[in-house]
Protein backbone atom coordinates (compact mmCIF):
# COMPACT_ATOMS: atom_id res chain seq x y z
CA UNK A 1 0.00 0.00 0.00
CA UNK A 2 1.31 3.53 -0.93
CA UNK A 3 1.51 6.39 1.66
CA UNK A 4 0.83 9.72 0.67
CA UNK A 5 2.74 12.61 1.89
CA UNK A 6 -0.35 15.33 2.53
CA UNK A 7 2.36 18.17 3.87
CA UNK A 8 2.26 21.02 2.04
CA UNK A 9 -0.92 20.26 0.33
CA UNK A 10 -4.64 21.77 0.78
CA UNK A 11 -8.21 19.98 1.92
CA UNK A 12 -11.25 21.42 1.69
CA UNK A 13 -13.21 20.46 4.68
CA UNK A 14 -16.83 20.63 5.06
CA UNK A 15 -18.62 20.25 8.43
CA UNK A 16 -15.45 21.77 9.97
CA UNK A 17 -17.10 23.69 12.24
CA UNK A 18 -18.84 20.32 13.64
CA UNK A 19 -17.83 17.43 15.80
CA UNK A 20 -16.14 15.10 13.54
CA UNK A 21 -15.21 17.56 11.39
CA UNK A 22 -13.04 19.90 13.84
CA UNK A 23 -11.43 16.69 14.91
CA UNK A 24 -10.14 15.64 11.15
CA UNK A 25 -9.19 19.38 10.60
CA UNK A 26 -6.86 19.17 13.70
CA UNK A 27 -5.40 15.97 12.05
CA UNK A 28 -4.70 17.36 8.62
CA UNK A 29 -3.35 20.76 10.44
CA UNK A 30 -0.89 18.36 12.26
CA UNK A 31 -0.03 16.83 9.30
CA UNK A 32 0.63 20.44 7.86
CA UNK A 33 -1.84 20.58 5.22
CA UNK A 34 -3.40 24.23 4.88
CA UNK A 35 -7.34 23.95 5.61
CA UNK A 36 -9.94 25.75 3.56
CA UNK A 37 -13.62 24.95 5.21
CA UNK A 38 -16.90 26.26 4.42
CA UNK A 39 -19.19 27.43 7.15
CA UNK A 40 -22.70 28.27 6.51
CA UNK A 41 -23.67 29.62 10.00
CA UNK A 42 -22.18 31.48 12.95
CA UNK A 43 -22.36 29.27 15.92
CA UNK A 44 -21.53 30.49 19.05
CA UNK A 45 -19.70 27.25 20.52
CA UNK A 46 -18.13 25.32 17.39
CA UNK A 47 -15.99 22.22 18.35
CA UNK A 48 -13.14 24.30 15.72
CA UNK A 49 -13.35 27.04 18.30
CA UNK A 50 -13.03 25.20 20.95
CA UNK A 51 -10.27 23.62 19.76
CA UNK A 52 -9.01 26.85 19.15
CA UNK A 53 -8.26 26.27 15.52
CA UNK A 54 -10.38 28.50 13.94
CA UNK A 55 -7.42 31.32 13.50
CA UNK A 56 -5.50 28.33 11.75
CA UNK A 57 -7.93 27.59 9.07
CA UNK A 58 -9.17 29.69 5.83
CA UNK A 59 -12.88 29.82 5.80
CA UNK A 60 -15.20 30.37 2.96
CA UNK A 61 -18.54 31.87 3.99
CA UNK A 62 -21.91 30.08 2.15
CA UNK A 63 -23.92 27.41 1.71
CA UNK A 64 -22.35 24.66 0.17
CA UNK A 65 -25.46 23.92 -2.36
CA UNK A 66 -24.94 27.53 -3.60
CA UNK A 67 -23.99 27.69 -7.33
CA UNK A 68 -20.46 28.38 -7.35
CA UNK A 69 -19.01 27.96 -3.77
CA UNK A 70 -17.10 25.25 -3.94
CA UNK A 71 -15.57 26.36 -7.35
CA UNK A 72 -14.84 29.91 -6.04
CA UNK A 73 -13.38 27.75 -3.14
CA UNK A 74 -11.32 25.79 -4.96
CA UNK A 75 -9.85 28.47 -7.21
CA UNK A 76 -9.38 30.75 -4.25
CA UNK A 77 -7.69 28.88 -2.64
C-alpha cells in the first residue's frame, strides 16, 4: 500500500465547524496541510473554536449547495 505525503498540500473540509469535522481538521493541520472549510452559519460554541483552531484555518462563507461555492473555493484557494 502507498503512503501519501499530505504536507504542504490543501483539503477542503466541510462540516469543519462540527464534531467530527473539527477533529479531522486538527489531524490534517498536524499533518501540515493548509485547511480551507466552508461554514454556513455562525455558531456560538463550534468544536473548531473550541479547539481553538479556527485562527489556523481559511474559511469560505456560504452554503455549500450555492452555485459556485465550492468552485470559487477551490480556485481561491
Amino acid at each position: 500500500m502507498e503512503t501519501v505525503e499530505l504536507k504542504g498540500r490543501t483539503a477542503l473540509v466541510t462540516g469543519a465547524y462540527g464534531l467530527l469535522g473539527a477533529w479531522l481538521t486538527k489531524a490534517l493541520l498536524q499533518a501540515g496541510v493548509r485547511v480551507v472549510t466552508i461554514r454556513r452559519d455562525d455558531v456560538a460554541q463550534s468544536t473548531l473554536a473550541l479547539l481553538g483552531l479556527v485562527d489556523q484555518v481559511d474559511t469560505v462563507h456560504g452554503d455549500i449547495v450555492a452555485d459556485g461555492l465550492v468552485e470559487r473555493a477551490i480556485g481561491e484557494y
